[in-house]
Protein backbone atom coordinates (compact mmCIF):
# COMPACT_ATOMS: atom_id res chain seq x y z
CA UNK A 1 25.17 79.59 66.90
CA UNK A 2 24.46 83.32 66.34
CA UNK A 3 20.19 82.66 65.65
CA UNK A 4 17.85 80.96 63.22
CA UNK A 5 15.31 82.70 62.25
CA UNK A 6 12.33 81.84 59.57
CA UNK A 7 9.85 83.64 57.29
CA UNK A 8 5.93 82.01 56.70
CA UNK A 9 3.85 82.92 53.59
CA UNK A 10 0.96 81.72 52.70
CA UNK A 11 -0.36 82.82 49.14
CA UNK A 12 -3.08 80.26 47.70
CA UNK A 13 -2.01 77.09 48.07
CA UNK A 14 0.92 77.46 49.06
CA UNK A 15 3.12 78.12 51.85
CA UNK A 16 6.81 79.54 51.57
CA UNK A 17 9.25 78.56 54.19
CA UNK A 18 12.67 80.53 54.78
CA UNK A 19 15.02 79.55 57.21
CA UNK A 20 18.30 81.01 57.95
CA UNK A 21 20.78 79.72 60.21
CA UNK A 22 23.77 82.03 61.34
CA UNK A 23 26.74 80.92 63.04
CA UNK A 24 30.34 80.20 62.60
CA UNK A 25 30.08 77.24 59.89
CA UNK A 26 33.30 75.62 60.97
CA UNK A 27 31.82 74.77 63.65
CA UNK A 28 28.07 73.25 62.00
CA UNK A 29 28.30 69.60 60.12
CA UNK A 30 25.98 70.36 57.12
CA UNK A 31 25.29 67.73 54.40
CA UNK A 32 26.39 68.31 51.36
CA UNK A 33 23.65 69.19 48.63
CA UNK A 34 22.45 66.90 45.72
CA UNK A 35 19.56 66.07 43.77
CA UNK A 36 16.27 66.59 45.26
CA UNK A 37 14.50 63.72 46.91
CA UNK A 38 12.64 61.47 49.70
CA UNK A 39 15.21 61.33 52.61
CA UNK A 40 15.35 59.15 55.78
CA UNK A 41 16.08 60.05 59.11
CA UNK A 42 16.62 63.47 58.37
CA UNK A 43 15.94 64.66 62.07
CA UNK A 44 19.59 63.01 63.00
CA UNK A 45 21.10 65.60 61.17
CA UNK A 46 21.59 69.42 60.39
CA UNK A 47 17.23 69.77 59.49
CA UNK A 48 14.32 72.02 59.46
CA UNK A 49 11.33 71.05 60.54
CA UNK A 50 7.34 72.35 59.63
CA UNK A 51 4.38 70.72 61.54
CA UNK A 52 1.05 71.86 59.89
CA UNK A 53 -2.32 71.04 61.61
CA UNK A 54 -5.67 72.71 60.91
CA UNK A 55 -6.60 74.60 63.99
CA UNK A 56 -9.86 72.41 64.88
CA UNK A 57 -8.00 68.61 64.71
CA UNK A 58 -5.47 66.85 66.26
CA UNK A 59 -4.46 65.01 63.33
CA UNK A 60 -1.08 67.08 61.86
CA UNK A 61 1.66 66.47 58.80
CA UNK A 62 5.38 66.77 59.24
CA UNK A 63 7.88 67.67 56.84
CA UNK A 64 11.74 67.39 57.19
CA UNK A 65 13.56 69.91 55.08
CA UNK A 66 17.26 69.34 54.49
CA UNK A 67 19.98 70.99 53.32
CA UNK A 68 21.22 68.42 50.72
CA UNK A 69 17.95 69.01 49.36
CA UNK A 70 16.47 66.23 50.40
CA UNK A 71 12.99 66.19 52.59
CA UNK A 72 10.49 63.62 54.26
CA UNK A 73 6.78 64.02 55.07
CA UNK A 74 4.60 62.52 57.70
CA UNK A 75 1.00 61.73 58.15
CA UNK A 76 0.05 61.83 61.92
CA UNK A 77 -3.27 61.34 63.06
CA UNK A 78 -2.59 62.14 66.21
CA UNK A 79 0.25 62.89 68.69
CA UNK A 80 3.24 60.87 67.24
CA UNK A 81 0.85 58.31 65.49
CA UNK A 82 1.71 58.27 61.88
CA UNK A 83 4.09 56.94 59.29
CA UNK A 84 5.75 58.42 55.99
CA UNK A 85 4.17 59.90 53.39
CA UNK A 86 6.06 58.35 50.20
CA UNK A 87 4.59 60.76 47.57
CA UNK A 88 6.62 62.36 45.18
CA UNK A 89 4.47 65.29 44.44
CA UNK A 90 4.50 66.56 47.78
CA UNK A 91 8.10 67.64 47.00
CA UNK A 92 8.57 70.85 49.02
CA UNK A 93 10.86 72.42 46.00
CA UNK A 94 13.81 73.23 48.35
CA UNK A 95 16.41 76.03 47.30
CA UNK A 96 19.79 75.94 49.59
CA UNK A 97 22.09 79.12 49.67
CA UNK A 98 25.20 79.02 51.63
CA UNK A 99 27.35 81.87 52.79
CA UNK A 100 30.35 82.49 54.86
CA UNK A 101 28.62 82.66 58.17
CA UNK A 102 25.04 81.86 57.86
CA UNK A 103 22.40 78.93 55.88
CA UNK A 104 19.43 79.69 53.73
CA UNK A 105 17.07 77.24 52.52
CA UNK A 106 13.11 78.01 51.06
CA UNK A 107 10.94 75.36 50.77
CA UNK A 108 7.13 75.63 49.11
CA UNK A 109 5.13 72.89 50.38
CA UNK A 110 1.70 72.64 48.13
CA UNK A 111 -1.48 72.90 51.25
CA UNK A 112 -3.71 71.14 49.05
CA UNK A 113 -1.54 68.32 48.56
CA UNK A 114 -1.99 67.52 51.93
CA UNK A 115 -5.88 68.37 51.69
CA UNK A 116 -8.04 70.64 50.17
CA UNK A 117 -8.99 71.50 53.73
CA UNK A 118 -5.35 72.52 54.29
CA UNK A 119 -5.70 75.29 51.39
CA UNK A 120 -8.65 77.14 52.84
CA UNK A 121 -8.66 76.68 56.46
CA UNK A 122 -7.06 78.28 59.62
CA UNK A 123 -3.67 76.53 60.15
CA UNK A 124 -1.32 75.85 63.63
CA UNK A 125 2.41 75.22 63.02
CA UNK A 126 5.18 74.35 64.38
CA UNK A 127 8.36 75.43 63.03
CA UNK A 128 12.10 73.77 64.54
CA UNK A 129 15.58 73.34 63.47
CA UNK A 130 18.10 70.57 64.67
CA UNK A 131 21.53 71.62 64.46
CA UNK A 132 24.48 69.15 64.52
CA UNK A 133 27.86 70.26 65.27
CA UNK A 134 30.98 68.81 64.14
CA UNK A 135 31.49 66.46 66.99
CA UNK A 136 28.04 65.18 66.38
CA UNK A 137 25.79 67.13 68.99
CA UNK A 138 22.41 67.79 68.33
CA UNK A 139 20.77 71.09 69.38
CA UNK A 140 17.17 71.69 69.02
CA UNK A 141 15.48 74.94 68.04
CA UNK A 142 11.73 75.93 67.79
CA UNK A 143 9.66 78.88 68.57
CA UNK A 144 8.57 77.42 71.95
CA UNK A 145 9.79 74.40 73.28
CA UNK A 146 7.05 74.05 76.60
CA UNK A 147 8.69 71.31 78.20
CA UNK A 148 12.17 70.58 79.77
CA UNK A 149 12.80 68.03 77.17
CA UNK A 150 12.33 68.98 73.19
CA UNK A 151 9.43 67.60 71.97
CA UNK A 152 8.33 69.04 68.55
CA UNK A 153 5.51 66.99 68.15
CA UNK A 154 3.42 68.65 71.12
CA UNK A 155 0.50 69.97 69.93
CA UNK A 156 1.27 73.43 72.15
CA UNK A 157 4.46 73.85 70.32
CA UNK A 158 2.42 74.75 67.54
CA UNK A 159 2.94 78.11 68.13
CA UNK A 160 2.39 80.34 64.71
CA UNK A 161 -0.68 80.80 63.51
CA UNK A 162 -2.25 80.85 60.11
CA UNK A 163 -5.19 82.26 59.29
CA UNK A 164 -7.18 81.46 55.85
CA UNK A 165 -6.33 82.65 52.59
């Protein structure tokens, strides 16, 4: 693994994700990309992550962006106490480009889907990447990871912030 690395825009309503992953791709077990769609499990495999929380609540959504184009969100209302979001329009509109040695994949997830509150307000994220390798090893990435273990769902790995529109 060479880096990851990941571009944040917010314009409106919206909020454009770009991740790019560069490495020796022999060596990375990617899915393969179809159709766009609600995923499972995606964290068990080659994934980018998002967690979006308005600065002032503990409450936060997740979404899991893959790149066989398939994604998951979460609800959370607070640390690790959620479920699924099973809501079609929330589809994050991912876009994967693959090259010889490096991953691309932009994802616009709508804010005021999630809320209207989520549009206007101040936002924390977190943003992470788990990497599988070909023998089945899982790596995690984030901007901060702030305890020995990887835990992406710590509210002090929220580490970028957002301010309003």
């Amino acid at each position: 693994m060479r880096g990851i690395g990941v571009v944040v825009e917010r314009a409106g309503h919206e909020l454009a994700l770009s991740y790019r992953i560069e490495s020796d791709m022999v060596r990375l077990r990617v899915p393969d990309e179809s159709a766009s769609r609600i995923g499972r499990e995606l964290w068990k495999h080659t994934c980018c992550e998002c967690f979006i929380a308005l600065e002032s609540d503990l409450a936060y959504h997740e979404f899991n962006l893959s790149f066989s184009r398939e994604w998951a969100a979460y609800a959370f209302t607070n640390y690790r106490e959620g479920a699924p979001l099973v809501d079609e329009t929330l589809d994050p509109r991912i876009v994967v480009r693959r090259f010889g040695d490096r991953l691309e994949l932009d994802a616009s997830i709508a804010l005021d889907r999630l809320s209207p509150r989520h549009a206007s307000s101040a936002l924390v994220m977190g943003l992470s990447a788990v990497i599988e390798d070909t023998e089945g090893r899982l790596s995690y990435w984030a901007l901060t990871h702030p305890a020995a273990k990887p835990d992406f769902h710590r509210r002090d790995a929220f580490a970028l912030e957002l301010m309003p529109p």
